[in-house]
Protein backbone atom coordinates (compact mmCIF):
# COMPACT_ATOMS: atom_id res chain seq x y z
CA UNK A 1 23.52 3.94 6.85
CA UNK A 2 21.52 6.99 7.64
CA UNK A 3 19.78 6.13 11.24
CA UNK A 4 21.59 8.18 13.60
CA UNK A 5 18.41 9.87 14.74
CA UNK A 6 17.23 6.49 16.20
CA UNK A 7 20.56 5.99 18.11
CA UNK A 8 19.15 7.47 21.50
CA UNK A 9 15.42 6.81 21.51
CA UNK A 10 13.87 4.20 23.85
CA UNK A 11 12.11 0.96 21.06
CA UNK A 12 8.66 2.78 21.23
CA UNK A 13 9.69 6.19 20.29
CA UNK A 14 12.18 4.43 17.78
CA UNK A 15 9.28 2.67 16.24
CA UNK A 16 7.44 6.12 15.76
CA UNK A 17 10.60 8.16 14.19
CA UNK A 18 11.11 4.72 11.58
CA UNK A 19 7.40 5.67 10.88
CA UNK A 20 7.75 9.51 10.33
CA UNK A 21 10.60 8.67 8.35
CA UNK A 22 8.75 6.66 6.36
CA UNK A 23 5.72 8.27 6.19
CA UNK A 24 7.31 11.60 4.20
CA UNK A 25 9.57 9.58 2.07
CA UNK A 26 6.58 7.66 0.99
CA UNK A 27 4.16 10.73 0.10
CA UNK A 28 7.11 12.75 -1.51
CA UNK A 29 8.44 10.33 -4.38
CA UNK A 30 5.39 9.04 -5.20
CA UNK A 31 4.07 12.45 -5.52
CA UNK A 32 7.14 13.28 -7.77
CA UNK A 33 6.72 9.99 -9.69
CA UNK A 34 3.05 8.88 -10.19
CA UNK A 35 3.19 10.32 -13.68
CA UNK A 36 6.21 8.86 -14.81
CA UNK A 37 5.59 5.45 -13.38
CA UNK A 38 2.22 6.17 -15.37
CA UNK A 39 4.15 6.33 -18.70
CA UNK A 40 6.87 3.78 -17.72
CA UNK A 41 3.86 0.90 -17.31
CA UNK A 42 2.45 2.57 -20.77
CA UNK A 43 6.05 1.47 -22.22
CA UNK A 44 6.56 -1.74 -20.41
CA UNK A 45 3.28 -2.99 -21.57
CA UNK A 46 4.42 -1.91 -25.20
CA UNK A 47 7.67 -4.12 -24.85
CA UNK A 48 5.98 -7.16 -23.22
CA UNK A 49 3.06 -7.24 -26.38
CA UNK A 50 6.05 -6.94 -28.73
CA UNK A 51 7.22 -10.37 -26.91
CA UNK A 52 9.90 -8.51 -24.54
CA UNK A 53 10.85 -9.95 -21.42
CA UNK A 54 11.74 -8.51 -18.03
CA UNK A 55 15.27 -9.11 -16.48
CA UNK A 56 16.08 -8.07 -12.91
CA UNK A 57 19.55 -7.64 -11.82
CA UNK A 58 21.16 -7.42 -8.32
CA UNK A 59 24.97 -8.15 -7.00
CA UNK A 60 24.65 -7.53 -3.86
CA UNK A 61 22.28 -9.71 -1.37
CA UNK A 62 19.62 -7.12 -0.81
CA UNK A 63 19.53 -6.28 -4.49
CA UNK A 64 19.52 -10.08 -5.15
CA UNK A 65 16.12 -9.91 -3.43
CA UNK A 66 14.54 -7.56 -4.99
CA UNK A 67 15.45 -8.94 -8.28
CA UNK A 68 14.21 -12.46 -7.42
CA UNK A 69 10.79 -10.28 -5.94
CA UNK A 70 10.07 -8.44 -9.10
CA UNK A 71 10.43 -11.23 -11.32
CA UNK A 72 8.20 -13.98 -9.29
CA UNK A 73 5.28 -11.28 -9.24
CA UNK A 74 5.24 -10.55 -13.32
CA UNK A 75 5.81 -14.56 -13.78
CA UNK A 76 3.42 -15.92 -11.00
CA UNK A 77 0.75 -12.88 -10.52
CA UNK A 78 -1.56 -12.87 -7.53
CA UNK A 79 -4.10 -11.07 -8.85
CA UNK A 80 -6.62 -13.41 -10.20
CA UNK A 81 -7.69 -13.41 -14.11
CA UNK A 82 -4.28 -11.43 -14.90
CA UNK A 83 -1.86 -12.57 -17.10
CA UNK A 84 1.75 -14.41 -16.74
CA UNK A 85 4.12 -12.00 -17.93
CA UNK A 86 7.72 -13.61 -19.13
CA UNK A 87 10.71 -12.31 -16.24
CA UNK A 88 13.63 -13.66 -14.87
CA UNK A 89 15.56 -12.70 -12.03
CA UNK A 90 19.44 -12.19 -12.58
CA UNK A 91 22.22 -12.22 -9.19
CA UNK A 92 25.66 -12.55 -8.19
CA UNK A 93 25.37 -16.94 -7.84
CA UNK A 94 24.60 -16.73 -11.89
CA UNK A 95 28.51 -14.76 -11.91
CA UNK A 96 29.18 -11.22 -12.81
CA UNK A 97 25.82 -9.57 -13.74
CA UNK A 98 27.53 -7.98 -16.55
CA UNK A 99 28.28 -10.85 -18.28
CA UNK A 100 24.86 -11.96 -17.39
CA UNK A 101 23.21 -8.98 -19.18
CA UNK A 102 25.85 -9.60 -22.04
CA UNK A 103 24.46 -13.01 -22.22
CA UNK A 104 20.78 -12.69 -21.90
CA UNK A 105 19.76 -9.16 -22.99
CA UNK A 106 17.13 -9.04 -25.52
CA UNK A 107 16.10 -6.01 -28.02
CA UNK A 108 12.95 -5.89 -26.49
CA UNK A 109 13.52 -6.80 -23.23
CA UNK A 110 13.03 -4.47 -19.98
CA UNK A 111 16.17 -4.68 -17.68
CA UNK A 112 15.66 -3.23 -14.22
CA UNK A 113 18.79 -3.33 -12.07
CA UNK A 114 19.16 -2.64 -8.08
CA UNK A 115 21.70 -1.93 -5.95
CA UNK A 116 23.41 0.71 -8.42
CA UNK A 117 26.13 2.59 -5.77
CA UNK A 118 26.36 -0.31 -3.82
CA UNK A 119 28.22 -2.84 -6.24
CA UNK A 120 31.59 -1.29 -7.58
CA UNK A 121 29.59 -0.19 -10.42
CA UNK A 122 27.64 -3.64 -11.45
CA UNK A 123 24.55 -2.13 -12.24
CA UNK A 124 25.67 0.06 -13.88
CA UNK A 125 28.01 -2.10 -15.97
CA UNK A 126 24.99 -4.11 -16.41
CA UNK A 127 22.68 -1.31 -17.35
CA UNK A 128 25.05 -0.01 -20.22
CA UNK A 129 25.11 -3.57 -21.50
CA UNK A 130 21.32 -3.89 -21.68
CA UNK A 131 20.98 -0.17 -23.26
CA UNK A 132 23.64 -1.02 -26.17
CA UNK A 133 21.13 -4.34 -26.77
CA UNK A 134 18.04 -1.93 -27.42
CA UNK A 135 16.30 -2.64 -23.69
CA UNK A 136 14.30 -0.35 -22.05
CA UNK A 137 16.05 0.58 -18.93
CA UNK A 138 15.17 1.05 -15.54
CA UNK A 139 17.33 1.79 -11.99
CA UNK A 140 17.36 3.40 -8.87
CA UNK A 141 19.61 6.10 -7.50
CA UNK A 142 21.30 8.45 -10.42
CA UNK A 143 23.98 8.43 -12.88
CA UNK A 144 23.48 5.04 -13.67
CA UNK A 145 22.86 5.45 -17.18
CA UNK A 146 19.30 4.00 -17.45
CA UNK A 147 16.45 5.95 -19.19
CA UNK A 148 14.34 5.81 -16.12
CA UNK A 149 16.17 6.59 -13.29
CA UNK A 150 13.93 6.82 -9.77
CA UNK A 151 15.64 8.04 -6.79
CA UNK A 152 13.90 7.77 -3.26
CA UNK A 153 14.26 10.52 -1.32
CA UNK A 154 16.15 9.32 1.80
CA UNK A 155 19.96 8.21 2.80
CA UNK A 156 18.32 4.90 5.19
CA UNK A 157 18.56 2.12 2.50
CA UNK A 158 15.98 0.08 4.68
CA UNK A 159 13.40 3.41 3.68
CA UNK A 160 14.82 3.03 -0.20
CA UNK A 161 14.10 -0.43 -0.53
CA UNK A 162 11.21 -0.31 0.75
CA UNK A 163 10.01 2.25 -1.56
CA UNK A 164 11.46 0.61 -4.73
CA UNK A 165 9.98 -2.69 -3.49
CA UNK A 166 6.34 -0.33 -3.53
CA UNK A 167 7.25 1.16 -7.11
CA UNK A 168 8.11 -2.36 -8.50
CA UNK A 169 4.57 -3.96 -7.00
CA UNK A 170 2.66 -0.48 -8.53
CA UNK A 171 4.75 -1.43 -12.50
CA UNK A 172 3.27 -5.03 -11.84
CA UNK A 173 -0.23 -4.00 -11.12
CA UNK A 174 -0.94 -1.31 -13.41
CA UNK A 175 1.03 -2.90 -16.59
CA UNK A 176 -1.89 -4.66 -16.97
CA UNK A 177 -3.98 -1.91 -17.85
CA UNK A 178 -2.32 -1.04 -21.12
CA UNK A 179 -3.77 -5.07 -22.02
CA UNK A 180 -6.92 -4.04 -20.96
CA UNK A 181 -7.19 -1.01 -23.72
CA UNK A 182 -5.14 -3.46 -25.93
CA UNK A 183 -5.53 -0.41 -28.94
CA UNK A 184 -2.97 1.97 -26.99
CA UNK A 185 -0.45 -0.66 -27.10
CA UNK A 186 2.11 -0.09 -30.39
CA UNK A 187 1.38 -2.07 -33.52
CA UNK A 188 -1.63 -4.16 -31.82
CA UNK A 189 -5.29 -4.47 -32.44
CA UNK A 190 -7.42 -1.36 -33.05
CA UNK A 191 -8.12 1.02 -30.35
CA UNK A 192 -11.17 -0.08 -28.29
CA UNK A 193 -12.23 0.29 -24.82
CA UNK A 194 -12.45 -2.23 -21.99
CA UNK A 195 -13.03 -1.97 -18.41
CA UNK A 196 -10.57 -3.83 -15.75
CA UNK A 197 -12.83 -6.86 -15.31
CA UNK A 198 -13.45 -8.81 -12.41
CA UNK A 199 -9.78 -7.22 -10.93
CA UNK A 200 -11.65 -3.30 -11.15
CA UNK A 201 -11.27 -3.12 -7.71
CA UNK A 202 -7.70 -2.20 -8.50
CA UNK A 203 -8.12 0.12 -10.82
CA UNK A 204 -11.12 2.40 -9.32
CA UNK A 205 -10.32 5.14 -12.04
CA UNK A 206 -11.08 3.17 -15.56
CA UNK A 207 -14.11 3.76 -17.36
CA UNK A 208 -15.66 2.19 -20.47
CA UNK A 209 -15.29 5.14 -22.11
CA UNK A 210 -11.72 5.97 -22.45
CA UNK A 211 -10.13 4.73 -25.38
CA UNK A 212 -7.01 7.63 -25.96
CA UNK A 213 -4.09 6.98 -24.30
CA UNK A 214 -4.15 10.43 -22.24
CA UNK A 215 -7.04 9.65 -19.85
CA UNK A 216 -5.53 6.61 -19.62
CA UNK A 217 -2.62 7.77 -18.14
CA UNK A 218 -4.19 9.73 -16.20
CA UNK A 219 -6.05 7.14 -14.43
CA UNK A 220 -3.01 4.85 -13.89
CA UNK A 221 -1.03 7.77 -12.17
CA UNK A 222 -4.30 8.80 -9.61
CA UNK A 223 -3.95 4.26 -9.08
CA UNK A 224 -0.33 4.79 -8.58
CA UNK A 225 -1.45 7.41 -5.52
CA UNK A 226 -3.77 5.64 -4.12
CA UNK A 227 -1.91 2.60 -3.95
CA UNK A 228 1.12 4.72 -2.63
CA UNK A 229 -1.33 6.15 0.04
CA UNK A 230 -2.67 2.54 1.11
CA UNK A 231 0.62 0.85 1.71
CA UNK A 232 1.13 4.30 3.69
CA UNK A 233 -1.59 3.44 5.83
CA UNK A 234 -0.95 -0.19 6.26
CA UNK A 235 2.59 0.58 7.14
CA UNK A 236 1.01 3.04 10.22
CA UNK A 237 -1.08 -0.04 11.38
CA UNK A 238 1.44 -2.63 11.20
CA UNK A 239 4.17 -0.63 13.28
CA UNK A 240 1.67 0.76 15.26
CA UNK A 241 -0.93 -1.79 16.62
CA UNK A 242 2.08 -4.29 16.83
CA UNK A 243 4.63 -2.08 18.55
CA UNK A 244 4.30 -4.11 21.19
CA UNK A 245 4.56 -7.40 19.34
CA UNK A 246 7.69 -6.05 17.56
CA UNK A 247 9.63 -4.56 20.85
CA UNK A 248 9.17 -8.06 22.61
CA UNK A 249 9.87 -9.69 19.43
CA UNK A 250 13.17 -8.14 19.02
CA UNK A 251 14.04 -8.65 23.13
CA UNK A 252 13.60 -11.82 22.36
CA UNK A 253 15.66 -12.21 19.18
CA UNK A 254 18.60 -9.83 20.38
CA UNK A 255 18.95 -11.88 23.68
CA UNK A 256 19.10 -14.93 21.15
CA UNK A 257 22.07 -13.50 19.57
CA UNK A 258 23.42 -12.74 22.73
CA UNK A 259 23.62 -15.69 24.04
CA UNK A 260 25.61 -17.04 20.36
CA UNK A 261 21.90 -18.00 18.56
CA UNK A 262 21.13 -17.79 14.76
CA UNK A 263 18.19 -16.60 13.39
CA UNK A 264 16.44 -18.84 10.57
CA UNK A 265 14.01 -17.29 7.84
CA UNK A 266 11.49 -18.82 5.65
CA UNK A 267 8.93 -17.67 3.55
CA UNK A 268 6.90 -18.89 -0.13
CA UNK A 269 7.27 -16.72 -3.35
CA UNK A 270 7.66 -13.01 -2.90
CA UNK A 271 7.65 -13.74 0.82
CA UNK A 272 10.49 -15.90 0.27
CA UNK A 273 12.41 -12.85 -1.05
CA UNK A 274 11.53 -11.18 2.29
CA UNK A 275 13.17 -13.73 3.66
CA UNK A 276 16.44 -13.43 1.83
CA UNK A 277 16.69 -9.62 2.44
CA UNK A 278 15.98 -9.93 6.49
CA UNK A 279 19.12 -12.61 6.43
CA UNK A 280 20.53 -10.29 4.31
CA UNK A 281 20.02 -7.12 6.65
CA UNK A 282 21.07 -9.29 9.52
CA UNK A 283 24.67 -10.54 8.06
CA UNK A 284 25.08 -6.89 7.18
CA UNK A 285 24.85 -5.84 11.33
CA UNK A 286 27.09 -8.84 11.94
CA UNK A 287 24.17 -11.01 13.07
CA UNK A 288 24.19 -15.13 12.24
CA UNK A 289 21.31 -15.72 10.05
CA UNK A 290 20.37 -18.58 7.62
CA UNK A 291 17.63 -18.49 5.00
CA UNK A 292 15.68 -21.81 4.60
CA UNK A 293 14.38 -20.49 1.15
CA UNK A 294 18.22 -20.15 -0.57
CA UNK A 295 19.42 -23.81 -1.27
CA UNK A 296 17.25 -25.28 -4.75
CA UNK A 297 18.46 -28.29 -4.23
CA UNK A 298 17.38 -28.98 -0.50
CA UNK A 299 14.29 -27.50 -1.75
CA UNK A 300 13.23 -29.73 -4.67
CA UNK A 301 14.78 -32.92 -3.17
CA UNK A 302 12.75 -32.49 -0.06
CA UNK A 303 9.27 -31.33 -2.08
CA UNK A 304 10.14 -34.33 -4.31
CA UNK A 305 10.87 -36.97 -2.00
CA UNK A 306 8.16 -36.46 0.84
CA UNK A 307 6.41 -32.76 -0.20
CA UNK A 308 5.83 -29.00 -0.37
CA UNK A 309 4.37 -29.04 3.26
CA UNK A 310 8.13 -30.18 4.28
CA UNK A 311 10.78 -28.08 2.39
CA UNK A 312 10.82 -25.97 5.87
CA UNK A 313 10.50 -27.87 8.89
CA UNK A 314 13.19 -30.54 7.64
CA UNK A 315 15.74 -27.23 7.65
CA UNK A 316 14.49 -26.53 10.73
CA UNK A 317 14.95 -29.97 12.21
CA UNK A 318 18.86 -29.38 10.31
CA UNK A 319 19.97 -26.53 11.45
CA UNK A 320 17.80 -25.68 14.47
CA UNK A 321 18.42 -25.79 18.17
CA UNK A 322 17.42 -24.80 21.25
CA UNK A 323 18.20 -20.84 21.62
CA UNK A 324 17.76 -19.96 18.28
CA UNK A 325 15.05 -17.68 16.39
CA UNK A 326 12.90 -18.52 13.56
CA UNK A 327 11.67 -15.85 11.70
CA UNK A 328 8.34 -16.96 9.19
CA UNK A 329 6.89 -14.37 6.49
CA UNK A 330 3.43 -15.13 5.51
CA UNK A 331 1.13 -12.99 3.63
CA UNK A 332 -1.99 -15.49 4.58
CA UNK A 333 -0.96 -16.88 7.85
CA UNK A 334 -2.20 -20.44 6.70
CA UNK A 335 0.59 -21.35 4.52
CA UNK A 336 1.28 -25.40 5.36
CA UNK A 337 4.96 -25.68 5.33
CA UNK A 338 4.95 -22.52 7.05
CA UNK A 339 3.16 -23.99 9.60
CA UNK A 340 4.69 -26.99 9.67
CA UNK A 341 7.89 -25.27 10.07
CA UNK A 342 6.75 -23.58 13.18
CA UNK A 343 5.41 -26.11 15.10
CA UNK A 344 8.75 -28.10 14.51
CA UNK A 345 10.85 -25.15 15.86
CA UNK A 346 8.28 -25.23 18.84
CA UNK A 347 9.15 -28.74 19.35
CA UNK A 348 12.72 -27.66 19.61
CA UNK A 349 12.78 -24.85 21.80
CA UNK A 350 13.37 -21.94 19.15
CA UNK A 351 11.84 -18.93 19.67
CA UNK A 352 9.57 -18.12 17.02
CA UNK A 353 8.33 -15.38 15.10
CA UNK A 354 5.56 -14.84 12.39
CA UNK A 355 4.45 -11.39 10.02
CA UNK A 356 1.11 -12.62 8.34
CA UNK A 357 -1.52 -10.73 6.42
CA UNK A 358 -5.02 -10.60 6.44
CA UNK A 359 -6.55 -11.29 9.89
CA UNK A 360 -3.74 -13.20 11.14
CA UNK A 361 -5.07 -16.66 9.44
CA UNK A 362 -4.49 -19.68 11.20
CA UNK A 363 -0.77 -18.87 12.54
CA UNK A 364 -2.42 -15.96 14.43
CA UNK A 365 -5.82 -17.73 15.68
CA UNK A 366 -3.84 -20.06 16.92
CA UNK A 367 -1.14 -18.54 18.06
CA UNK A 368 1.51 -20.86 16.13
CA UNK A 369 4.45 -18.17 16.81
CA UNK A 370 5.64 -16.47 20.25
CA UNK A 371 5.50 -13.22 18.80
CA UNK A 372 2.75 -12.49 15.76
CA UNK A 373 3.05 -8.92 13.64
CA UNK A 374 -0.26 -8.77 11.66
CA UNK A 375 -0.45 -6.72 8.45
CA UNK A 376 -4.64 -6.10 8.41
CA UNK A 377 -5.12 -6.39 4.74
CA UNK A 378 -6.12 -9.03 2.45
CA UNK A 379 -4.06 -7.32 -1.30
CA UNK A 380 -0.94 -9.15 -1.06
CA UNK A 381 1.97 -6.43 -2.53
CA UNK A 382 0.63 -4.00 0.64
CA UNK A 383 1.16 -6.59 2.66
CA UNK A 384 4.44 -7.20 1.92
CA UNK A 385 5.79 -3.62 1.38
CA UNK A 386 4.23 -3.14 5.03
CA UNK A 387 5.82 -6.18 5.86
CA UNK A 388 9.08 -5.35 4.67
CA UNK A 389 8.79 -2.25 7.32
CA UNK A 390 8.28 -4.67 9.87
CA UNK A 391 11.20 -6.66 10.11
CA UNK A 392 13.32 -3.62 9.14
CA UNK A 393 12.44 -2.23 12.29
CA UNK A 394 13.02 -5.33 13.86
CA UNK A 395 16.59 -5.38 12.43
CA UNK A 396 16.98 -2.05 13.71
CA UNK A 397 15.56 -2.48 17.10
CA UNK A 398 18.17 -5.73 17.72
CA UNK A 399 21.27 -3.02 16.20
């Protein structure tokens, strides 16, 4: 791991270099990529109107959460009046991705792997599979053998992931634009124009009038910037007007650890990803960590037997105690079982701590959590890119 520069800084000044870092990565690759990822979407949407599927791959546990991540946003979308798009998420409990892709791949399918260079060559095992099967291919870091290769520019893996996480979210939201001007998609209805509908707040570029596929293009690779430049932004606000928040936050969970604590992390739908990747991040430094979001069958036997609002606080009331930390990912702050899951760890003496969206909802109003990080936005893939910042730093302010 590249983060030698942080070694010797005091947490403030710490906070401020994981921002500059940041901060330069994010402006130069999507700078260098905004036109490809522009084309890419152009192709995905092709696949996806031809009946193609996307299928995420990851070995190792920080790839497995990005491939669970990019495959609940295309099958569950956020944005409202936007389609359900067919994806499924691919890791190392299904057994040897390779096998997986052997098993699964699709002619018209899109296979995106992560954690190429990190996996004895999985990915890229997996990526060669998928490519022989006619998929469009997708991957991050080089020489793995996909068609699309994007490599961030920086050695911190934290600053990588957090930028893939950003491109992924960008593919989601701007796939859909290619089904707005249904005629530029490949065999499909003739060419006609459409604007972005009630979600044109996304997509400030598109006009009426374009119906070629260049303008098009065009447009999606200025929203690509502008969305790069916005989670750039948020990212400044949420390690900056929480610095605070985030040094006391990880006082408190470092001197939990300490003194032979755990951490626990929850969190619903992509949040829930976040979750896996900070227990992740946290086994990786040697740190005890357990994420309430990773056993389905705890999970549907609990939302069956009593309800949703439970699935967290009876983990909590399982593998809590006094001493510990729980961690809670929200992009709302008003999520019930999140909630619920809070004010049980209260009631056992675990230190708490909560990154929500928006204003803070009512987990920040209220002051549910010891230690609140607010992300001030209400368009949920910032939030959770920014987010993802967050308890990076927080990972790498407890060492």
């Amino acid at each position: 791991m590249n983060r030698t520069a942080t070694v010797a800084l005091d947490p403030a000044a710490q906070i401020e270099d994981l921002l500059a870092r940041r901060t330069t990565a994010n402006e130069q690759f999507f700078e260098a990529e905004s036109a490809r990822l522009a084309e890419l979407c152009h192709l995905m949407a092709e696949r996806f109107a031809r009946g193609g599927r996307l299928v995420a791959f990851g070995q190792t546990p920080s790839a497995r959460s990005d491939a669970r991540h990019v495959a609940v946003e295309f099958v569950h979308p956020v944005i409202v009046g936007k389609r359900a798009l067919p994806a499924i998420g691919l890791a190392a409990e299904g057994g040897d991705i390779t096998r997986q892709a052997e098993l699964i791949a699709a002619p018209d399918d899109i296979a995106i792997t992560f954690g190429a260079g990190d996996d004895e060559g999985q990915a890229t095992q997996a990526i060669a599979v998928a490519r022989s099967r006619g998929c469009l291919t997708v991957a991050f870091g080089r020489e793995t053998g996909a068609e699309w290769e994007f490599d961030p520019p920086s050695g911190d893996p934290h600053v990588r992931q957090e930028l893939v996480e950003t491109l992924y979210h960008v593919l989601w939201e701007l796939v859909h634009v290619f089904f707005d001007h249904r005629g530029l998609l490949t065999g499909r209805e003739p060419r006609r124009t459409h604007d972005a509908g009630a979600s044109s707040f996304l997509y400030p570029f598109l006009a009426e009038q374009e119906s070629s596929l260049a303008p098009v293009l065009d447009d999606v690779r200025r929203s690509a910037l502008m969305k790069a430049h916005e989670v750039g932004a948020l990212r400044r606000q949420t390690l900056t007007d929480n610095r605070d928040a985030l040094i006391a936050a990880a006082q408190t969970l470092k001197a939990a650890l300490d003194r032979g604590g755990k951490l626990l992390a929850l969190g619903n739908g992509g949040s829930a990803t976040d979750a896996m990747d900070t227990v992740a991040d946290f086994h990786s430094a040697g740190h005890p960590a357990i994420d309430l979001t990773e056993d389905t069958s705890i999970l549907t036997a609990i939302a069956n037997d009593i309800g949703t609002d439970a699935i967290f606080s009876r983990q909590v009331i399982a593998y809590g105690v006094a001493g510990d930390v729980l961690i809670a990912l929200s992009t709302s702050g008003n999520s019930a079982n999140v909630i619920s899951a809070l004010d049980e760890a209260r009631r056992r003496r675990l230190a708490t701590i909560a990154l929500v969206g928006y204003d803070g909802g009512r987990i920040g109003a209220d002051s549910l959590a010891d230690h609140v990080i607010v992300t001030r936005s209400e368009h949920i893939p910032r939030i959770q890119e920014a987010q993802a910042s967050a308890y990076h730093a927080l990972c790498e302010l407890v060492g």
